[in-house]
Protein backbone atom coordinates (compact mmCIF):
# COMPACT_ATOMS: atom_id res chain seq x y z
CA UNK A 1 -35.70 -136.77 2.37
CA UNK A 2 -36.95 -133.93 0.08
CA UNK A 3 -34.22 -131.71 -1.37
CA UNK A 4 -35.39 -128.92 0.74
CA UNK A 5 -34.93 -131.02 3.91
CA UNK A 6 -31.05 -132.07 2.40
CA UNK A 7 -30.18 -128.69 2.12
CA UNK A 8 -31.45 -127.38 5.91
CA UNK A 9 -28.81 -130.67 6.62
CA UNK A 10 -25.98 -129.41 4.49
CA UNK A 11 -23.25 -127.85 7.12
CA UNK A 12 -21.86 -125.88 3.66
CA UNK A 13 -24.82 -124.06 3.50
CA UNK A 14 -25.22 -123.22 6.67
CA UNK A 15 -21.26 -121.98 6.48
CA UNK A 16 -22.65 -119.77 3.58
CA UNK A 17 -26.10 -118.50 5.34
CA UNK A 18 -24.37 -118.10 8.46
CA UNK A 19 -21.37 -116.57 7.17
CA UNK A 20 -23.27 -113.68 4.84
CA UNK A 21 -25.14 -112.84 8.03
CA UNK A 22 -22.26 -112.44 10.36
CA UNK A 23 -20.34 -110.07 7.78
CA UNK A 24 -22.95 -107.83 7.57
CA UNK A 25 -23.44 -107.49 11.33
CA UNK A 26 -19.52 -106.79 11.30
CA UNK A 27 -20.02 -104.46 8.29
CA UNK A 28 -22.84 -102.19 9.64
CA UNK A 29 -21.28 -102.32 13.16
CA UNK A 30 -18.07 -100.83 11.81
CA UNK A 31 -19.65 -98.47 9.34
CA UNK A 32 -19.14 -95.54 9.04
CA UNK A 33 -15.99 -95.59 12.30
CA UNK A 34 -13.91 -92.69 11.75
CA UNK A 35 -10.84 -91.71 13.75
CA UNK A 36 -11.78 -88.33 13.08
CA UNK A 37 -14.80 -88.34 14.59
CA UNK A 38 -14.19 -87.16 18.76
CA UNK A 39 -17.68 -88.68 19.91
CA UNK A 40 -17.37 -92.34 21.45
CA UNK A 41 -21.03 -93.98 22.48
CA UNK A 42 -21.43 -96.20 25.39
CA UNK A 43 -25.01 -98.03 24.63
CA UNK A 44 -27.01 -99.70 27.37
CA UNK A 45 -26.41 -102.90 25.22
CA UNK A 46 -22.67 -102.43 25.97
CA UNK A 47 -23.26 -101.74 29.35
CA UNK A 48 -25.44 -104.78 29.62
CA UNK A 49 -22.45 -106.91 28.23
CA UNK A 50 -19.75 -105.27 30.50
CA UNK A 51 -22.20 -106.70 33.25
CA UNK A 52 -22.60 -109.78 31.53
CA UNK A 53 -19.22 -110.60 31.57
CA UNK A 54 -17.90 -109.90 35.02
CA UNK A 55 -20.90 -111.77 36.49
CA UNK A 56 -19.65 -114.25 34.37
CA UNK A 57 -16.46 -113.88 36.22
CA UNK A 58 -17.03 -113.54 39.49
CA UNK A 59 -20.34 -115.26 39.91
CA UNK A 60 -22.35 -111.77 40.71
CA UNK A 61 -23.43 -108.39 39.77
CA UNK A 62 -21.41 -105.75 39.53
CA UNK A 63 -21.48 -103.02 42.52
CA UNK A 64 -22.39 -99.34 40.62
CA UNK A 65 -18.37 -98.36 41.78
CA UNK A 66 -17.04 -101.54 39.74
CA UNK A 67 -19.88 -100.89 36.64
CA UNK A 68 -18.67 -97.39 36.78
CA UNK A 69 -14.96 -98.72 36.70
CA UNK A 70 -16.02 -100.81 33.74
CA UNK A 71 -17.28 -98.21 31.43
CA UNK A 72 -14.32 -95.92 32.30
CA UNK A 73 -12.14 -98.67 30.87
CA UNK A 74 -14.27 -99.57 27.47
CA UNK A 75 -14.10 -95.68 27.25
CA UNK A 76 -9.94 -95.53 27.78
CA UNK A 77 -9.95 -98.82 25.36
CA UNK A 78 -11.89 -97.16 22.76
CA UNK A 79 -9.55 -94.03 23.01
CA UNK A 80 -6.79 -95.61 22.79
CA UNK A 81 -7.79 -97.95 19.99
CA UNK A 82 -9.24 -94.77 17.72
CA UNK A 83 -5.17 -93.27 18.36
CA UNK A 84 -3.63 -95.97 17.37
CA UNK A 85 -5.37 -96.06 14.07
CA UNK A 86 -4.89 -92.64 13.65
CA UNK A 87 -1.37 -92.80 13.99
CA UNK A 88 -1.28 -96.74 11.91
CA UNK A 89 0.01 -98.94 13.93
CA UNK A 90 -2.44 -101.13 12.82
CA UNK A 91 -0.41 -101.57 9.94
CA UNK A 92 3.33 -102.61 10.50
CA UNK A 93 2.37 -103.97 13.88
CA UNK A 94 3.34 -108.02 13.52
CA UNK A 95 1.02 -108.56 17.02
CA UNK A 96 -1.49 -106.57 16.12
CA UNK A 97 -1.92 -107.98 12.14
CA UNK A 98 -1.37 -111.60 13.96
CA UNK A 99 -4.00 -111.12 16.43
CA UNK A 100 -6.69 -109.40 13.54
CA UNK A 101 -6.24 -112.69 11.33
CA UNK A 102 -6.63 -114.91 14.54
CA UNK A 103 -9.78 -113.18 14.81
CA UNK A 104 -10.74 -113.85 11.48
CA UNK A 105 -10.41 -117.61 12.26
CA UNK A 106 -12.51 -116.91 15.29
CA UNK A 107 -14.89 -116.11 12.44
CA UNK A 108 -14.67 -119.57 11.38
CA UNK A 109 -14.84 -121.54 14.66
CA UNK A 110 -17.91 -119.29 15.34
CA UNK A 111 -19.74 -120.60 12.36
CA UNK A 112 -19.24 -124.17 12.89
CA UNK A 113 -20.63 -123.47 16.72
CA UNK A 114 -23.89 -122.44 15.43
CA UNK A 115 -24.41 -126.13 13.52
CA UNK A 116 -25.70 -128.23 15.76
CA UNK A 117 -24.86 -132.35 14.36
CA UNK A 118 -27.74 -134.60 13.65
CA UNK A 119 -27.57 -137.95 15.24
CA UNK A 120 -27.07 -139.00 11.13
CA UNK A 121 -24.13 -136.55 10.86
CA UNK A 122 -22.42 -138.28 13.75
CA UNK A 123 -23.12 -141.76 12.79
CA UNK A 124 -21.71 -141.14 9.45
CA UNK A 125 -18.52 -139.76 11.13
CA UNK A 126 -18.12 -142.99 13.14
CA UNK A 127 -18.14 -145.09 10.22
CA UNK A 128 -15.62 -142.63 8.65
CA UNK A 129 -13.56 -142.28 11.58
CA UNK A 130 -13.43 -146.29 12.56
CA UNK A 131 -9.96 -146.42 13.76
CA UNK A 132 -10.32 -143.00 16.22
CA UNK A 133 -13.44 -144.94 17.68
CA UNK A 134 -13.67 -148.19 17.42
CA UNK A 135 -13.53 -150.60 20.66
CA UNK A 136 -10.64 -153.14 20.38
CA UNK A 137 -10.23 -157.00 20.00
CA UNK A 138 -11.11 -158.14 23.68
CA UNK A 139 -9.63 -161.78 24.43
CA UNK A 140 -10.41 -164.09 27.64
CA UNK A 141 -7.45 -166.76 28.00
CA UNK A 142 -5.30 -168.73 30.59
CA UNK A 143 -1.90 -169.55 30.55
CA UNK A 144 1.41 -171.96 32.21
CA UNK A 145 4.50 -170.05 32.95
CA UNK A 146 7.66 -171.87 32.30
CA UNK A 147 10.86 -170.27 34.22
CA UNK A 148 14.38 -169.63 31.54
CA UNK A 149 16.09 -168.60 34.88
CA UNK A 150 14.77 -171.37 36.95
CA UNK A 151 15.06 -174.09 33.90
CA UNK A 152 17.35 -172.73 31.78
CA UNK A 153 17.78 -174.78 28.48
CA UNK A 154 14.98 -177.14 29.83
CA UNK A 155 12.74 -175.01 29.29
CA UNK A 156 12.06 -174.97 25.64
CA UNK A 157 11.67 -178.80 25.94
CA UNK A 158 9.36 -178.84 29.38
CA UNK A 159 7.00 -176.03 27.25
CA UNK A 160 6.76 -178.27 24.36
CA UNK A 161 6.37 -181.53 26.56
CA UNK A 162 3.67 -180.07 28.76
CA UNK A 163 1.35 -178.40 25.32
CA UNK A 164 1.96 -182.51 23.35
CA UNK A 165 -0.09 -183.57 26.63
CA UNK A 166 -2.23 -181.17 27.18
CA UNK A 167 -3.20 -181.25 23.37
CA UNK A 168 -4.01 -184.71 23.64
CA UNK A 169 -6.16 -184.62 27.15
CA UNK A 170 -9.96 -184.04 26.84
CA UNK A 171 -10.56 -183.26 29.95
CA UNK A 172 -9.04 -179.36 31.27
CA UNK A 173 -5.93 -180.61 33.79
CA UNK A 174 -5.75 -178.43 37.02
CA UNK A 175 -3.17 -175.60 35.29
CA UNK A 176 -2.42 -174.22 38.62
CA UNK A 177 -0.61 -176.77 39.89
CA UNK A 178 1.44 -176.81 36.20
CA UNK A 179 4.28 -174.92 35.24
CA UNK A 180 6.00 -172.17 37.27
CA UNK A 181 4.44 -169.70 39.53
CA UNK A 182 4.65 -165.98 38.23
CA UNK A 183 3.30 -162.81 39.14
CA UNK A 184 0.11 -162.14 36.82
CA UNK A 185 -2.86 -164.08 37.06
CA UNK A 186 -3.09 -167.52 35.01
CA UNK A 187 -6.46 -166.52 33.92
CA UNK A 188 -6.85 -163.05 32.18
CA UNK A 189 -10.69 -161.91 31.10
CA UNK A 190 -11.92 -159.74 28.26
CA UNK A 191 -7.87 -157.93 27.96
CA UNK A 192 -7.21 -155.74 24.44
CA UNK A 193 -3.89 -156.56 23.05
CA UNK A 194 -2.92 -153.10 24.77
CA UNK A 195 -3.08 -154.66 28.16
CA UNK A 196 -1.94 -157.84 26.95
CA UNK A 197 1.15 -156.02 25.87
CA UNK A 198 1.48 -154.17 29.78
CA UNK A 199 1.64 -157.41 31.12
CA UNK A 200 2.99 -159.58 28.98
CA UNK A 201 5.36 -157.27 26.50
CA UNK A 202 4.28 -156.23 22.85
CA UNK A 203 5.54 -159.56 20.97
CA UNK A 204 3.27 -161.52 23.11
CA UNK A 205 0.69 -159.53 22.55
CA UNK A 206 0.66 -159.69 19.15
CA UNK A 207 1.16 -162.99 18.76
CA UNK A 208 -1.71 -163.96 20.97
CA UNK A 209 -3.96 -162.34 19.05
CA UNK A 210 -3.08 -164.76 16.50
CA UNK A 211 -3.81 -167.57 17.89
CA UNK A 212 -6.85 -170.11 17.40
CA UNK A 213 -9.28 -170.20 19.90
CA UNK A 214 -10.04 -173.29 22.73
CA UNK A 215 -6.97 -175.52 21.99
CA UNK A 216 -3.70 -174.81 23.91
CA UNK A 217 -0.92 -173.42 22.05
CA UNK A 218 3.05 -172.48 22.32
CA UNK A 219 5.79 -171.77 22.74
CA UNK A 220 4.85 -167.98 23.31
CA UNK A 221 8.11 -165.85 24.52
CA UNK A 222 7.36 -163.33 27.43
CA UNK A 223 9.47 -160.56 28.36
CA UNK A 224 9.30 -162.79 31.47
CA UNK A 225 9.55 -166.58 30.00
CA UNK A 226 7.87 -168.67 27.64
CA UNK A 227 3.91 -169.52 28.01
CA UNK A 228 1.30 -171.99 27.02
CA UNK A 229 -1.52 -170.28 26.22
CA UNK A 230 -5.17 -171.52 25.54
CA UNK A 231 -7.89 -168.41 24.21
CA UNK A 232 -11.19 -169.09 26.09
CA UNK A 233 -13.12 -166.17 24.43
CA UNK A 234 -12.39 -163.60 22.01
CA UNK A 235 -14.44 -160.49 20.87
CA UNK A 236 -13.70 -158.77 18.14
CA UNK A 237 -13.33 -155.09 17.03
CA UNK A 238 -16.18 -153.36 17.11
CA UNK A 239 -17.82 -149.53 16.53
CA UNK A 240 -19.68 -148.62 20.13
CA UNK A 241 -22.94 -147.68 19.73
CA UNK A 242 -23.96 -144.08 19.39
CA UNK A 243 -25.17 -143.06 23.02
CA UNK A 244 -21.58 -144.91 24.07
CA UNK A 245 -19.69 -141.77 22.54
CA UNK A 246 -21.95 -139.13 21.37
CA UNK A 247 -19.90 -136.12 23.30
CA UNK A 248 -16.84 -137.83 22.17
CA UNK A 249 -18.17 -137.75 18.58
CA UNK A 250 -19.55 -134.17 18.86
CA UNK A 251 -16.10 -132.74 19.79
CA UNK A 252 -14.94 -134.11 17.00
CA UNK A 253 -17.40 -133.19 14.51
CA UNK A 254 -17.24 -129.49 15.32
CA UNK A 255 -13.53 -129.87 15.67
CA UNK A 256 -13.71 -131.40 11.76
CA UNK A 257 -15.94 -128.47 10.87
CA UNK A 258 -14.08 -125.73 11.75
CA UNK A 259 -11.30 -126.76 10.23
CA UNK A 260 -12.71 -126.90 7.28
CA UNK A 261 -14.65 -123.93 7.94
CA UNK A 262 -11.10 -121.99 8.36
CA UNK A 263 -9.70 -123.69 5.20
CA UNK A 264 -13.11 -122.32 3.06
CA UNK A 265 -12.77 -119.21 4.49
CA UNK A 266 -9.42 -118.34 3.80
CA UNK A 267 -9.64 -119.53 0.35
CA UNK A 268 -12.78 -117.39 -0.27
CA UNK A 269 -10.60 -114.26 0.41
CA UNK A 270 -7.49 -115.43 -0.84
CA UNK A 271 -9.12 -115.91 -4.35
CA UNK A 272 -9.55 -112.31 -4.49
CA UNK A 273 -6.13 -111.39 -4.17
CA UNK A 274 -3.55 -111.23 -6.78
CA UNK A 275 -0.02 -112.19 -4.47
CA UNK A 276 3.10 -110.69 -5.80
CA UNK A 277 6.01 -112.46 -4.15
CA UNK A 278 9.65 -111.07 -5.71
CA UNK A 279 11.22 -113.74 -7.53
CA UNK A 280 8.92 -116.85 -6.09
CA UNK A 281 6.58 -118.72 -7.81
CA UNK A 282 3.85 -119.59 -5.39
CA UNK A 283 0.89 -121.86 -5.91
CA UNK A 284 -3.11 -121.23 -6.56
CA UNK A 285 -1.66 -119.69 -10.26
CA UNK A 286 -1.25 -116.68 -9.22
CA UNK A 287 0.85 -114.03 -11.24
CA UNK A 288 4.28 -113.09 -10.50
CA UNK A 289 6.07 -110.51 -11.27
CA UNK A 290 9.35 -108.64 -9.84
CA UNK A 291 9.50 -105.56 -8.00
């Protein structure tokens, strides 16, 4: 890939590009706004968007009474806002400042919208991201139930009597007529250790999942009992293949991005300013000094 071609990929340039363009929209949209000034503007671009958005809402167009209604409220809005600058609430208001520097991050989120993920980008955040994606350890096995509350202190020795024979059989016995009956299936196919551990209880599970494969094996303790157990099949962990979670990967991509979108641009500004906090030291190395 030609150095041109890396840089159209690079989601830090497009942060940058992207970023430089939106600030001067917001610049030359707010130029020159003074609260002085008595005139307020309603373009046919804004009242295209108040149209926009309630047929967004409600599914259809506007009736000239409710686009009517519309404007007269951007037009109290607008009145209102230009008063409330005048008189500054802008500044000590702790709603208003926390909603202006939630927009800000809105900023942010915005910018990482507008990058679109390469199937490369996403495949390279599976294989950073294993454990959020990967599919588990599957495992295909059968098992005898052996009964504490029916044997009681048999039932150690019965477990252990049962697994010597069945070790030493080469032929497969008839297992259903073996052991005790119990509620859950005696053969369980392609089950993660998860929904081992539902049935079975977490120790089992775990311990299962160490076992060898084809031979039968024991004493495992239940939360019901103890078990033979003999692993027909196991599959092991595995990364799915793209198409298997490439909306699940693109959520978290863009989630990934704007985070760090948020984090750049918040640095970018805070590098500018010089923080004075009475008698705190505060990182980034910036000076202190008491007031």
């Amino acid at each position: 890939m030609s150095l041109l071609k890396k840089l159209l990929h690079e989601p830090l340039l497009h942060f940058l590009v992207i970023g430089a363009l939106l600030f001067v929209f917001y610049g030359l949209k707010n130029e020159g706004l003074n609260v002085d000034d008595k005139q307020i503007i309603i373009s046919q671009d804004d009242i295209t968007y108040l149209s926009k958005q309630w047929q967004r809402k409600w599914q259809r167009p506007p009736s000239d009474i409710e686009l009517q209604s519309l404007i007269e409220h951007q037009i109290r809005e607008e009145v209102m806002y230009r008063e409330a600058l005048v008189l500054g609430f802008e500044h000590n208001d702790p709603v208003i400042r926390r909603r202006l520097a939630q927009k800000m991050s809105f900023i942010a989120d915005d910018l990482a919208e507008q990058i679109a993920p390469s199937d490369e980008d996403l495949i390279s955040y599976l294989h950073d991201n294993k454990s959020q994606f990967e599919l588990p350890a599957r495992l295909s096995f059968v098992h005898i139930y052996f009964s504490v509350d029916k044997r009681g202190a048999k039932a150690t020795a019965d477990a252990e009597s049962l697994l010597a024979q069945l070790q030493h059989t080469e032929e497969h016995e008839d297992i259903t007529i073996l052991g005790d009956a119990f509620m859950v299936s005696q053969q369980q196919n392609q089950q993660s250790e998860q929904e081992v551990a539902r049935l079975f209880g977490s120790d089992f599970a775990r311990e299962l999942f160490e076992q060898n494969n084809h031979i039968w094996q024991g004493v495992l303790r239940s939360a019901y009992g103890l078990h033979l157990v003999r692993i027909e099949e196991k599959t092991p962990a595995k990364l799915p293949e793209l198409d298997q979670v490439k909306d699940k990967l693109r959520n978290a991509w863009l989630a990934e991005q704007r985070a760090t979108m948020n984090k750049n641009l918040y640095e970018s500004f805070r590098s500018q300013y010089q923080v004075i906090v009475q008698g705190q030291v505060i990182e980034n190395d910036v000076s202190i000094s008491s007031q």
